[in-house]
C-alpha atoms as a PDB file:
ATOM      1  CA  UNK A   1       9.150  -8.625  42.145  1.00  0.00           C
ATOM      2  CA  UNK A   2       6.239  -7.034  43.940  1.00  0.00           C
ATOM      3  CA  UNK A   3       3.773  -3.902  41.891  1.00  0.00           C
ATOM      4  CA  UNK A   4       5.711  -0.818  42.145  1.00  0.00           C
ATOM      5  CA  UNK A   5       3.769   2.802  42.447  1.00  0.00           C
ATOM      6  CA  UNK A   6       4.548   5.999  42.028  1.00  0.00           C
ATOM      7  CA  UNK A   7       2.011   7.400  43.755  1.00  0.00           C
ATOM      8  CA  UNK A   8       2.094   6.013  47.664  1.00  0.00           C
ATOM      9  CA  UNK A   9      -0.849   4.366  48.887  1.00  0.00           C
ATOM     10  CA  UNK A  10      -2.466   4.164  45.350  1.00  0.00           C
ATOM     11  CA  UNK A  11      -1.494   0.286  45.021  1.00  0.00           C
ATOM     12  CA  UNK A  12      -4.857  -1.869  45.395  1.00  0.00           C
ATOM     13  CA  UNK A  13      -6.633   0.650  45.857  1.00  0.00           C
ATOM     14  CA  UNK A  14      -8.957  -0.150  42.766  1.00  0.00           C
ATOM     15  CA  UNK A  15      -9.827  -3.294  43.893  1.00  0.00           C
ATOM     16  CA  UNK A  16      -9.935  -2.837  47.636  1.00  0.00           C
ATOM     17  CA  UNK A  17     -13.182  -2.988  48.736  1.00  0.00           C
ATOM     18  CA  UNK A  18     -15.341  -3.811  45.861  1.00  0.00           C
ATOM     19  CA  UNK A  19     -16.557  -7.048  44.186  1.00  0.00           C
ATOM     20  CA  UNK A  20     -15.015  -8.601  41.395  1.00  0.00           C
ATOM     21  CA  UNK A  21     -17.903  -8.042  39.020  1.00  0.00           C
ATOM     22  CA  UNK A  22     -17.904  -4.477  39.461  1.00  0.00           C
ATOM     23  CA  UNK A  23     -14.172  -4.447  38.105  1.00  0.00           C
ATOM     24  CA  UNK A  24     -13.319  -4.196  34.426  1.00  0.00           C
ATOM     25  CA  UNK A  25      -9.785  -5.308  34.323  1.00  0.00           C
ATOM     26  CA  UNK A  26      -8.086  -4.504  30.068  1.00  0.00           C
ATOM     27  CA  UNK A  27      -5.602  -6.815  28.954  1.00  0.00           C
ATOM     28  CA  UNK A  28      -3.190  -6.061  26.053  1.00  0.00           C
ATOM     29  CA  UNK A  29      -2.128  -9.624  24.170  1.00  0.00           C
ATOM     30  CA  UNK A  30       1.525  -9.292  23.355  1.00  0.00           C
ATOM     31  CA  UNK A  31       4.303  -8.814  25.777  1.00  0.00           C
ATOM     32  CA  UNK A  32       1.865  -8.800  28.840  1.00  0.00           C
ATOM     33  CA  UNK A  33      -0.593 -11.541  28.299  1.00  0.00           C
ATOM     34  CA  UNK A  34       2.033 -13.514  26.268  1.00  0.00           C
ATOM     35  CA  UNK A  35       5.532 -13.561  26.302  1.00  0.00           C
ATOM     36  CA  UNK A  36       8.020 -12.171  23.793  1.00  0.00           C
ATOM     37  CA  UNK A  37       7.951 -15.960  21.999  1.00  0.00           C
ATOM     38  CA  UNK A  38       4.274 -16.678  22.077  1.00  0.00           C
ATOM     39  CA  UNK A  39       3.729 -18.566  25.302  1.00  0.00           C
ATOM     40  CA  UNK A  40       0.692 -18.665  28.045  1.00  0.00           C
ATOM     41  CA  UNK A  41       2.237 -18.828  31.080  1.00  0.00           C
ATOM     42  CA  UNK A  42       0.457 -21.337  33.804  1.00  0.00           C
ATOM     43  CA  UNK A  43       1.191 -18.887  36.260  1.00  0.00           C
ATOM     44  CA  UNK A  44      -0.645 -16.207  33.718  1.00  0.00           C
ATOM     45  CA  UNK A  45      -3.368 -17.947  32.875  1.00  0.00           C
ATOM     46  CA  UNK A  46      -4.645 -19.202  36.182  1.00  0.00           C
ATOM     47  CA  UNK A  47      -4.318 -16.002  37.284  1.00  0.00           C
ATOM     48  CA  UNK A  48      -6.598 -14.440  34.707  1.00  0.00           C
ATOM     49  CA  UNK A  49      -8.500 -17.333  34.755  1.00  0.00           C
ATOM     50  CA  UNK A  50      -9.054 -16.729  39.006  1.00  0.00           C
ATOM     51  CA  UNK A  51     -10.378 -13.291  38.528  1.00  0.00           C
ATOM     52  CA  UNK A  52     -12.415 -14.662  35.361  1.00  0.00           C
ATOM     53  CA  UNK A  53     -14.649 -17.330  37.333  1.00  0.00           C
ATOM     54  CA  UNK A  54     -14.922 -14.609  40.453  1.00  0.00           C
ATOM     55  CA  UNK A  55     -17.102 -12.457  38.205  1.00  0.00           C
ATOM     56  CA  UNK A  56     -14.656  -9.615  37.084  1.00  0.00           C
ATOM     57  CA  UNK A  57     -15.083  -8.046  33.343  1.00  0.00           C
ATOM     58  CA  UNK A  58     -11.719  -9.522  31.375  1.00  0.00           C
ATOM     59  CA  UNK A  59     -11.628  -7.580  28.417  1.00  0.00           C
ATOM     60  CA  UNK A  60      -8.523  -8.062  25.781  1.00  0.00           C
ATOM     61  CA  UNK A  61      -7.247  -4.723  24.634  1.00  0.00           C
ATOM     62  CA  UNK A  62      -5.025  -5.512  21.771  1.00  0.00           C
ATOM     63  CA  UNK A  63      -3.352  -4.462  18.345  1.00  0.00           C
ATOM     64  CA  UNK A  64      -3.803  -7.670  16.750  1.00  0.00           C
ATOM     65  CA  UNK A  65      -6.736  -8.471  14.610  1.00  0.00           C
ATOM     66  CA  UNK A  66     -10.210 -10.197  15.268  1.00  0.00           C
ATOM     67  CA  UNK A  67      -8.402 -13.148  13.548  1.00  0.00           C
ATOM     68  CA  UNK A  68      -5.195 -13.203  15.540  1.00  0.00           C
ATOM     69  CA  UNK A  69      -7.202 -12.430  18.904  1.00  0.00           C
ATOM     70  CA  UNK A  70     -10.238 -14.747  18.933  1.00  0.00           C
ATOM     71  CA  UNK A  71      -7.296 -18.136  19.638  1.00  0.00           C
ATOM     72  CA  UNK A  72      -6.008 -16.025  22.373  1.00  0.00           C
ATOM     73  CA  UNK A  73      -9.855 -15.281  23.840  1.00  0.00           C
ATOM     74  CA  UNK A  74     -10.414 -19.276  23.464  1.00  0.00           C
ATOM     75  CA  UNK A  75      -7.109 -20.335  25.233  1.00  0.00           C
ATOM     76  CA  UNK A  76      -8.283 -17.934  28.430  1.00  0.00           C
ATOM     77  CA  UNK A  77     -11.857 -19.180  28.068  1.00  0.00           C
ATOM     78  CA  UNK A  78     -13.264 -15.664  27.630  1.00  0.00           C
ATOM     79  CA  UNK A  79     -15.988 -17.064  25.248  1.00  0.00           C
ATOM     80  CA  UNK A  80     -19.041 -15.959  27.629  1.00  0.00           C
ATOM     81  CA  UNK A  81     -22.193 -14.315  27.508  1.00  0.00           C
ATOM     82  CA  UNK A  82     -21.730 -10.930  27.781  1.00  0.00           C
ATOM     83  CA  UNK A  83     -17.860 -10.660  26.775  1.00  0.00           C
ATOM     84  CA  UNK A  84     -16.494  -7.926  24.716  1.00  0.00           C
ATOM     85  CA  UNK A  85     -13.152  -7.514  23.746  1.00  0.00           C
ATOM     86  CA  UNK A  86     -11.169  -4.586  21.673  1.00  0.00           C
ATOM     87  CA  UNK A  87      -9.361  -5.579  18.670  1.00  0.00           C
ATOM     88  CA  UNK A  88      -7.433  -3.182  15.985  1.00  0.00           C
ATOM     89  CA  UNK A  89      -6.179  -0.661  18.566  1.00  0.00           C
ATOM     90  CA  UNK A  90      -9.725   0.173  19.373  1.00  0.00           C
ATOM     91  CA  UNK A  91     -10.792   0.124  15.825  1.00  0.00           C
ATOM     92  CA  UNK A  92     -13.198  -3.200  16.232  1.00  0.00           C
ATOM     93  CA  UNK A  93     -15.132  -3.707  19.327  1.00  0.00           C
ATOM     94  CA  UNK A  94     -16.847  -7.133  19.371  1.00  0.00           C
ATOM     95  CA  UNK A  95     -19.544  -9.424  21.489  1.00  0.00           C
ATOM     96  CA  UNK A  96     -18.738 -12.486  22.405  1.00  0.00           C
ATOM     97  CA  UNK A  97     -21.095 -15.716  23.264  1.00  0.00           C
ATOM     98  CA  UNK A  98     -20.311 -19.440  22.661  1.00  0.00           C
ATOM     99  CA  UNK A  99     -23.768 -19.870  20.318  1.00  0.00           C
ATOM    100  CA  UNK A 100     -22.082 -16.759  17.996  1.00  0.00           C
ATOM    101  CA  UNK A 101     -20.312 -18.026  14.848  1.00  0.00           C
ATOM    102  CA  UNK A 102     -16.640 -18.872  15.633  1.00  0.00           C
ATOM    103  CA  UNK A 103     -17.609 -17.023  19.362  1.00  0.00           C
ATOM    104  CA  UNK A 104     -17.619 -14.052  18.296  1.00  0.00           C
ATOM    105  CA  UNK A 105     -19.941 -10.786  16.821  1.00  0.00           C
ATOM    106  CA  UNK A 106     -18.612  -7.694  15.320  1.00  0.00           C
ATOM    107  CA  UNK A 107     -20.459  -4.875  17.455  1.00  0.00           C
ATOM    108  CA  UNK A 108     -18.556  -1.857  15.770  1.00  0.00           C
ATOM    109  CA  UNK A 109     -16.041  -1.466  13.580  1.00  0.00           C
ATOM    110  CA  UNK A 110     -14.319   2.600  12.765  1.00  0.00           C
ATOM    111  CA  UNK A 111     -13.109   3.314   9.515  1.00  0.00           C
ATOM    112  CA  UNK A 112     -10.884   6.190   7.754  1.00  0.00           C
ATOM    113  CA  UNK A 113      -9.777   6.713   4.280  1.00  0.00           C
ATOM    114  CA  UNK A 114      -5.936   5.017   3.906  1.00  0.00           C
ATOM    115  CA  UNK A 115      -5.271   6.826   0.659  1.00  0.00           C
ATOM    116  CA  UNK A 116      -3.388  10.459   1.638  1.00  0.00           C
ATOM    117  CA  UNK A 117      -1.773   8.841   5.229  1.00  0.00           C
ATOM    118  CA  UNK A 118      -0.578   5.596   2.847  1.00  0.00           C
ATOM    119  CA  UNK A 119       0.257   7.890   0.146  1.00  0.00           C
ATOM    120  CA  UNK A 120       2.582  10.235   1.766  1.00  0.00           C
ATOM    121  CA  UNK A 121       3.805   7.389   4.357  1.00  0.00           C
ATOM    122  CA  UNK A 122       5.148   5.295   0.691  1.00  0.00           C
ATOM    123  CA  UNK A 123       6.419   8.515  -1.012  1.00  0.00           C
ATOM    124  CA  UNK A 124       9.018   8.830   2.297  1.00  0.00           C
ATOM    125  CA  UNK A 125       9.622   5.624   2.801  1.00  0.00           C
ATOM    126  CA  UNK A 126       8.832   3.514  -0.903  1.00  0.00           C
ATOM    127  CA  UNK A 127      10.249   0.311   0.497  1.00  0.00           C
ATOM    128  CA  UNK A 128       8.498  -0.233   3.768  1.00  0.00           C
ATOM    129  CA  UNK A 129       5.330  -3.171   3.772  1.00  0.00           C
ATOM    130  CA  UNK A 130       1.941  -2.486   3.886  1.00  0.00           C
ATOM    131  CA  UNK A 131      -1.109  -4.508   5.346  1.00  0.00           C
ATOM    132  CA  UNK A 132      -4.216  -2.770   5.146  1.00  0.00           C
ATOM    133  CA  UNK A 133      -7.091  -5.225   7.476  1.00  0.00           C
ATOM    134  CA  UNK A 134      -9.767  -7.373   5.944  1.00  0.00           C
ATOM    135  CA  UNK A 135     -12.015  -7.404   9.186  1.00  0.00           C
ATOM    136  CA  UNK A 136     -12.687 -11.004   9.867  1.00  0.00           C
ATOM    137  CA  UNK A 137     -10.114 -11.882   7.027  1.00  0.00           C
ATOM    138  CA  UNK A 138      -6.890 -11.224   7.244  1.00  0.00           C
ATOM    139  CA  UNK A 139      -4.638  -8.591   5.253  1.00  0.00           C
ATOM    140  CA  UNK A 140      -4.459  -7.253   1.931  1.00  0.00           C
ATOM    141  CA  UNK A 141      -0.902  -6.171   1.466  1.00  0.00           C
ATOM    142  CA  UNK A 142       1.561  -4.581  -0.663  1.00  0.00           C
ATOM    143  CA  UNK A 143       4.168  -7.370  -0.778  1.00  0.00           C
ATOM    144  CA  UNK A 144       5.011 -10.781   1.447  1.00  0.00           C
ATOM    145  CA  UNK A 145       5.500  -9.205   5.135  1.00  0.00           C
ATOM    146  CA  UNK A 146       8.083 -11.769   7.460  1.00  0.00           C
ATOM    147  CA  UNK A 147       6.947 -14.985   7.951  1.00  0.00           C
ATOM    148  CA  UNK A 148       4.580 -15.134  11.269  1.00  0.00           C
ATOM    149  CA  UNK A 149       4.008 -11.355  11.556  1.00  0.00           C
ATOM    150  CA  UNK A 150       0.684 -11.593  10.315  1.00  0.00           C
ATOM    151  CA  UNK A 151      -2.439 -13.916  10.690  1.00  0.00           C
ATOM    152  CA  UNK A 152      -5.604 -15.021   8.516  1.00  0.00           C
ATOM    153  CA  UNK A 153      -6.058 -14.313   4.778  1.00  0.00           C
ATOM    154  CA  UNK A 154      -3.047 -12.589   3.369  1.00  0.00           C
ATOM    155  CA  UNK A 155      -3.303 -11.433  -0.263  1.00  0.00           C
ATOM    156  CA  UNK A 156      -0.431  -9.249  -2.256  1.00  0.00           C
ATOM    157  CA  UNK A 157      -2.832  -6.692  -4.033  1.00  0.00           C
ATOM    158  CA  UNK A 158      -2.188  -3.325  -6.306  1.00  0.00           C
ATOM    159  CA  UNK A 159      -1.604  -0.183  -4.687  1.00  0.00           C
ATOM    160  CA  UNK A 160      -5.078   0.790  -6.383  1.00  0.00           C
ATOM    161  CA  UNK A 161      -6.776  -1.825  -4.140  1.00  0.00           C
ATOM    162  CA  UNK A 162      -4.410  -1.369  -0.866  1.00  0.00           C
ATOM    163  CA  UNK A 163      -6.074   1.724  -0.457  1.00  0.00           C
ATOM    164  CA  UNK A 164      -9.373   1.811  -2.617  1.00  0.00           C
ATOM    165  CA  UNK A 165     -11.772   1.235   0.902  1.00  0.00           C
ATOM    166  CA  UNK A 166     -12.290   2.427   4.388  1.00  0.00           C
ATOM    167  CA  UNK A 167     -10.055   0.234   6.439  1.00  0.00           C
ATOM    168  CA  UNK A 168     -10.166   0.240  10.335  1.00  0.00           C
ATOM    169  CA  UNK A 169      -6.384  -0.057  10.571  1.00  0.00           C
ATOM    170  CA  UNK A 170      -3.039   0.204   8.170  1.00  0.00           C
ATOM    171  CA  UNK A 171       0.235  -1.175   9.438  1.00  0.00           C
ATOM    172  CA  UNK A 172       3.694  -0.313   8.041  1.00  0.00           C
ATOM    173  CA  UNK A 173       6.255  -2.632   8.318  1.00  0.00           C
ATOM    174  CA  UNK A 174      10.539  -1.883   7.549  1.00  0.00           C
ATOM    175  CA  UNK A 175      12.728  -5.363   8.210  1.00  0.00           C
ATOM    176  CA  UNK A 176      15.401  -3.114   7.956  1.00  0.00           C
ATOM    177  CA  UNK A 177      14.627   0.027   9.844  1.00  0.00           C
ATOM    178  CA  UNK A 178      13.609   0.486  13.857  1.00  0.00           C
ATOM    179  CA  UNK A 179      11.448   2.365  15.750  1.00  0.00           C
ATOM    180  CA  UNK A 180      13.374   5.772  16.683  1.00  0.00           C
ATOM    181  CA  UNK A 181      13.603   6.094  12.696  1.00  0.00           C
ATOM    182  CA  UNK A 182       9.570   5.282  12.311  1.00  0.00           C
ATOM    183  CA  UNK A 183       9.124   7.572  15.277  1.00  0.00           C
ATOM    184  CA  UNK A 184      11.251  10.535  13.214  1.00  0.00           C
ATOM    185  CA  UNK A 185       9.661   9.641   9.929  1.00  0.00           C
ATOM    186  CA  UNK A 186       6.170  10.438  11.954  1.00  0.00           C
ATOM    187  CA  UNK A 187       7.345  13.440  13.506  1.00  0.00           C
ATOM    188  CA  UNK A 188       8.564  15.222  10.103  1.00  0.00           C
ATOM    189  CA  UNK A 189       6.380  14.202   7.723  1.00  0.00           C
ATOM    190  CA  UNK A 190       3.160  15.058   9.633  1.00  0.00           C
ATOM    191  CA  UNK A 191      -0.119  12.860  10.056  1.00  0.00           C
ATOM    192  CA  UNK A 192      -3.568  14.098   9.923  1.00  0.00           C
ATOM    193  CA  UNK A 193      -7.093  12.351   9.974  1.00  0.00           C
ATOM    194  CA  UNK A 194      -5.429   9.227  11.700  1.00  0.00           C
ATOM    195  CA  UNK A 195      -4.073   8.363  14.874  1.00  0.00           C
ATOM    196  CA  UNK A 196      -1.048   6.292  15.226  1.00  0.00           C
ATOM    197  CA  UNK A 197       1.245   3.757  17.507  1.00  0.00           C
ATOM    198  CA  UNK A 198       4.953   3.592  16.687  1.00  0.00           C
ATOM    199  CA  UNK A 199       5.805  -0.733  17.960  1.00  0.00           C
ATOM    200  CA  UNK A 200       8.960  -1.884  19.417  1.00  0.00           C
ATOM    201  CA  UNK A 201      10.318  -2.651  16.048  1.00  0.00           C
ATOM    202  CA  UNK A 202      10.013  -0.658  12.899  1.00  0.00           C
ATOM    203  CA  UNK A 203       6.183  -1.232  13.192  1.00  0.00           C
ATOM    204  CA  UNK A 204       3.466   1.496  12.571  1.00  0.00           C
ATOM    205  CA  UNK A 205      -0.203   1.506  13.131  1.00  0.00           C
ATOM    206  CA  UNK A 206      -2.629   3.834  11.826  1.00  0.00           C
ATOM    207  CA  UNK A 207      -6.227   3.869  12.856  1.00  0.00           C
ATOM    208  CA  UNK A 208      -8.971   6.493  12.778  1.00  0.00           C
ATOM    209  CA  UNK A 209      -8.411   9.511  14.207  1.00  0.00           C
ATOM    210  CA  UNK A 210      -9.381   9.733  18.242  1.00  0.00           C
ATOM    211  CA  UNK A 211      -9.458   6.064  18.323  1.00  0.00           C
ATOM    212  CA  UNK A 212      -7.521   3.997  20.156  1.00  0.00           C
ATOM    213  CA  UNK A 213      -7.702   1.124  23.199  1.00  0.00           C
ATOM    214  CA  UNK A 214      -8.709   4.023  25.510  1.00  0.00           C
ATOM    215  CA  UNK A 215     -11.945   5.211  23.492  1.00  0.00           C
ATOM    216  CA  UNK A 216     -13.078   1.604  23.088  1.00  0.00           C
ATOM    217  CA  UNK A 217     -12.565   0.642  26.890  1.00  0.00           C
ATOM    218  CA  UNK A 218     -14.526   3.824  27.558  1.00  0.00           C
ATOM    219  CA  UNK A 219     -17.674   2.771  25.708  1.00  0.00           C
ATOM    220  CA  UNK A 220     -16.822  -1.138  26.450  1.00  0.00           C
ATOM    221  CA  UNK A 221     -16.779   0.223  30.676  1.00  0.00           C
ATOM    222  CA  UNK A 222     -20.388   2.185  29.999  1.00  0.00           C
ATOM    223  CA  UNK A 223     -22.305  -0.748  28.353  1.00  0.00           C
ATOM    224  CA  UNK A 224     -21.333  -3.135  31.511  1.00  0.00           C
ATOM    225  CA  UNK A 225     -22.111  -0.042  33.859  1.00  0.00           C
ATOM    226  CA  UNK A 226     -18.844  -0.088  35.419  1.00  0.00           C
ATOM    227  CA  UNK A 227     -17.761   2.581  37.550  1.00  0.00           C
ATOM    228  CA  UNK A 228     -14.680   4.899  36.027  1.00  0.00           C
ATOM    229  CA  UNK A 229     -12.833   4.264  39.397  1.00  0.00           C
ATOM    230  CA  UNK A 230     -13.075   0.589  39.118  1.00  0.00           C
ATOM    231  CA  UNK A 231     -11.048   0.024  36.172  1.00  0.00           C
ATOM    232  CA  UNK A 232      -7.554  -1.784  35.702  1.00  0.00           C
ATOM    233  CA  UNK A 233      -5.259  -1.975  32.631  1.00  0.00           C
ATOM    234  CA  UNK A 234      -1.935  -3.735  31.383  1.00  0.00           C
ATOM    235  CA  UNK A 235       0.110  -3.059  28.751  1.00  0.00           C
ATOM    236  CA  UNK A 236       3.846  -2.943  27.301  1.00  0.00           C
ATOM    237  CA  UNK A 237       3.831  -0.897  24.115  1.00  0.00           C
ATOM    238  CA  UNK A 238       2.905   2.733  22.989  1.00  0.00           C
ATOM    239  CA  UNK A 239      -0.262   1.736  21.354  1.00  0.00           C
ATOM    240  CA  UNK A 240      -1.400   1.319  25.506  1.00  0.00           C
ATOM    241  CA  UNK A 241      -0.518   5.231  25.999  1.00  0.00           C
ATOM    242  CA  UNK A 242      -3.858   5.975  25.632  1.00  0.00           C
ATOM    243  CA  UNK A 243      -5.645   2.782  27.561  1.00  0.00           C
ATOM    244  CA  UNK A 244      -3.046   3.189  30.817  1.00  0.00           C
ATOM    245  CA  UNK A 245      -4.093   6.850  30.975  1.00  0.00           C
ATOM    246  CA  UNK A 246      -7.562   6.262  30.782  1.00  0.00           C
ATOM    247  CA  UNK A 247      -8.357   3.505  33.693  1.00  0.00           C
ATOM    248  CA  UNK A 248      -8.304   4.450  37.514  1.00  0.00           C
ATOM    249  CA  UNK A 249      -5.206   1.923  37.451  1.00  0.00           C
ATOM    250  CA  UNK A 250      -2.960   1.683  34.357  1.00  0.00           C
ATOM    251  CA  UNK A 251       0.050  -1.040  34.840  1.00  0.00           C
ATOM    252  CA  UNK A 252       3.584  -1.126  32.631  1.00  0.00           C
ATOM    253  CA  UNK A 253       5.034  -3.987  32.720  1.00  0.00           C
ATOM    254  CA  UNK A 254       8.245  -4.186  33.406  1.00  0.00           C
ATOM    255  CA  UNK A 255       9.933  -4.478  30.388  1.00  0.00           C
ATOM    256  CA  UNK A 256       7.956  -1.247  28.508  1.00  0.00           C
ATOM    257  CA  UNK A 257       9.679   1.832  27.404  1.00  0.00           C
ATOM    258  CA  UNK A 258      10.482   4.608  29.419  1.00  0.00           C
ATOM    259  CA  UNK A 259       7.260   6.519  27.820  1.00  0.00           C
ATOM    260  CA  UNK A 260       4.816   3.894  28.692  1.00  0.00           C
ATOM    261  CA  UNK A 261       6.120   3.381  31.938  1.00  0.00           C
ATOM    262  CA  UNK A 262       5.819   7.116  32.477  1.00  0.00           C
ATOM    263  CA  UNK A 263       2.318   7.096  31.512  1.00  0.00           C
ATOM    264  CA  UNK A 264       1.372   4.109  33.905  1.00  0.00           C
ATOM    265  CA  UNK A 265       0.414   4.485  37.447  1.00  0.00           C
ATOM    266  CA  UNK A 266       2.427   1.292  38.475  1.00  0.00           C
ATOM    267  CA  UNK A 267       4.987  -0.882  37.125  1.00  0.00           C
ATOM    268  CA  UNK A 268       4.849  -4.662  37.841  1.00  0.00           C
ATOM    269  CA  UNK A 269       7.828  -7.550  36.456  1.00  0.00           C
ATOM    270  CA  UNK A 270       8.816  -8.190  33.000  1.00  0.00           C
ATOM    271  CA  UNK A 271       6.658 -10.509  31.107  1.00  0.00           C
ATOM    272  CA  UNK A 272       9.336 -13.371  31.010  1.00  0.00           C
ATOM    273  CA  UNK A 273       8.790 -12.974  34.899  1.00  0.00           C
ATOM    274  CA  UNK A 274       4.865 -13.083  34.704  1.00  0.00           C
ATOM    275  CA  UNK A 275       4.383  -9.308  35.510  1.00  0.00           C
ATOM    276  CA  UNK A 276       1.423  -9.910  34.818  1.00  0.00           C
ATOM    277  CA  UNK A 277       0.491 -13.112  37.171  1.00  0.00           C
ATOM    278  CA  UNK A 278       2.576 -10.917  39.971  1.00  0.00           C
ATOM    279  CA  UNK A 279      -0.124  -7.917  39.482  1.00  0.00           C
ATOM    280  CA  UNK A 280      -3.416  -9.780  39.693  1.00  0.00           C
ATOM    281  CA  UNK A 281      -2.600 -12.072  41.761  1.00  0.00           C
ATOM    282  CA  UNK A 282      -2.531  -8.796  44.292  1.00  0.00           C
ATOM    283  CA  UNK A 283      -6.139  -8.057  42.935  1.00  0.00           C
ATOM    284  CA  UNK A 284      -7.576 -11.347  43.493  1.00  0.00           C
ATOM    285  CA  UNK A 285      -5.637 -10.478  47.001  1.00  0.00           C
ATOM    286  CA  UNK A 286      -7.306  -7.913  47.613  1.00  0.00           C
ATOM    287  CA  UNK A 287     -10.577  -9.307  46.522  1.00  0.00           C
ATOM    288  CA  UNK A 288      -9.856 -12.279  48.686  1.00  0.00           C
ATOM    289  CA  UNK A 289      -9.943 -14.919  45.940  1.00  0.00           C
ATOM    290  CA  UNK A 290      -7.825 -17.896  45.798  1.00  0.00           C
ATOM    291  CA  UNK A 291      -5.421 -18.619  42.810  1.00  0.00           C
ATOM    292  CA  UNK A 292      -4.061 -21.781  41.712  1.00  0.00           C
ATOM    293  CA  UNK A 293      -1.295 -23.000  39.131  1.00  0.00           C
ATOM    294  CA  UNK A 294      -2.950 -25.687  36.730  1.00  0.00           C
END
């Protein structure tokens, strides 16, 4: 399945006659980098890899935390002077450099207050989980969420302590419920000092208000002087809204809902079909460079 555009003429155009290191290209993790189940793809990673060792600015744009990123910014070799990646949904920017402990440096992290969106979120829905992040930790939660959902230190806490600090990010969490019934909970109850990412499954994000992938990538593109109109990003969820609207090339994958897909420039294959692979292999194209399976 080749890129499809809804704009005629606009696909490549990015990287058609410029250098790789003058492109930033923003990644999101699950359902674009990996697929549905966890797997790298060799097709995937050689073709990140490709554009990686031709110069061009990789930079992870994900929901997951520093913990449950920096494995997936090993695995891709993206462990280099000068790296950055986003973390949180744009919460946590950080540095990375092989001589930095465990690769990586915490450059910024944004914090809100939990307590009133937490509050009012529990009062409408008392049975839903909540992990509030422990940058560099893990989670403190407010029971057990499913087995895998979550990485680093998880501890069960007091709803005192859930919400007694500034957190960079809150997640609610219903087994039971789905995402249209999240996304009405949202719209009826109101939220205000936060901004938020319904996921595929009953799976909410909060973070501080007017952050998100897209305001990280925008200072991440400044501090490597990259021009606005050379900038490329992928993504498959509604916590990529944001990030696909704000590069010169956003990409859906195939698979993403209708929203997200309106929102992108392009679509490209599912990720069980390497969308991703399929799109840069185009770039490195474009920028004449050579991919190869390992």
């Amino acid at each position: 399945m080749a890129v499809r555009s809804r704009f005629p003429g606009s696909v490549g155009a990015v990287s058609q006659g410029v250098r790789a290191e003058q492109l930033l290209i923003a990644l999101d993790v699950d359902g674009t980098i990996l697929h549905h189940d966890g797997l790298l793809s060799p097709r995937v990673a050689s073709a990140i890899g490709a554009l990686r060792d031709a110069g061009a600015h990789i930079v992870i744009a994900t929901g997951r935390s520093v913990v449950a990123t920096t494995p997936i910014i090993e695995q891709l070799d993206l462990i280099r002077e000068g790296g950055l990646a986003v973390c949180s949904n744009g919460a946590i920017t950080i540095g990375l450099h092989p001589e930095y402990d465990g690769g990586y440096r915490i450059l910024e992290a944004v914090t809100f207050d939990p307590r009133p969106a937490v509050e009012l979120l529990r009062e409408a829905r008392p049975d839903a989980l909540v992990a509030v992040e422990e940058v560099g930790v893990g989670f403190k939660l407010s029971a057990p969420f499913p087995d895998g959902e979550l990485q680093g230190d998880l501890r069960v806490v007091d709803h005192e302590e859930l919400v007694s600090a500034p957190a960079t990010r809150v997640t609610f969490r219903d087994p039971n419920g789905s995402a249209e019934s999240f996304s009405e909970l949202v719209d009826r109850i109101g939220l205000h000092g936060v901004n938020y990412a319904v996921g595929f499954t009953a799976w909410l994000d909060l973070a501080p208000e007017g952050v998100s992938k897209g305001s990280a990538l925008e200072q991440v593109r400044r501090q490597l002087h990259i021009e606005p109109s050379c900038t490329i990003a992928v993504g498959d969820q509604r916590n990529d809204l944001e990030m696909l609207g704000w590069a010169a090339r956003g990409v859906a994958m195939g698979q993403a809902p209708p929203e997200v897909v309106e929102a992108a420039d392009e679509t490209t294959a599912p990720v069980e079909e390497d969308g991703l692979a399929v799109l840069l292999e185009q770039v490195a194209a474009d920028l004449s460079i050579t991919t190869r399976e390992n």
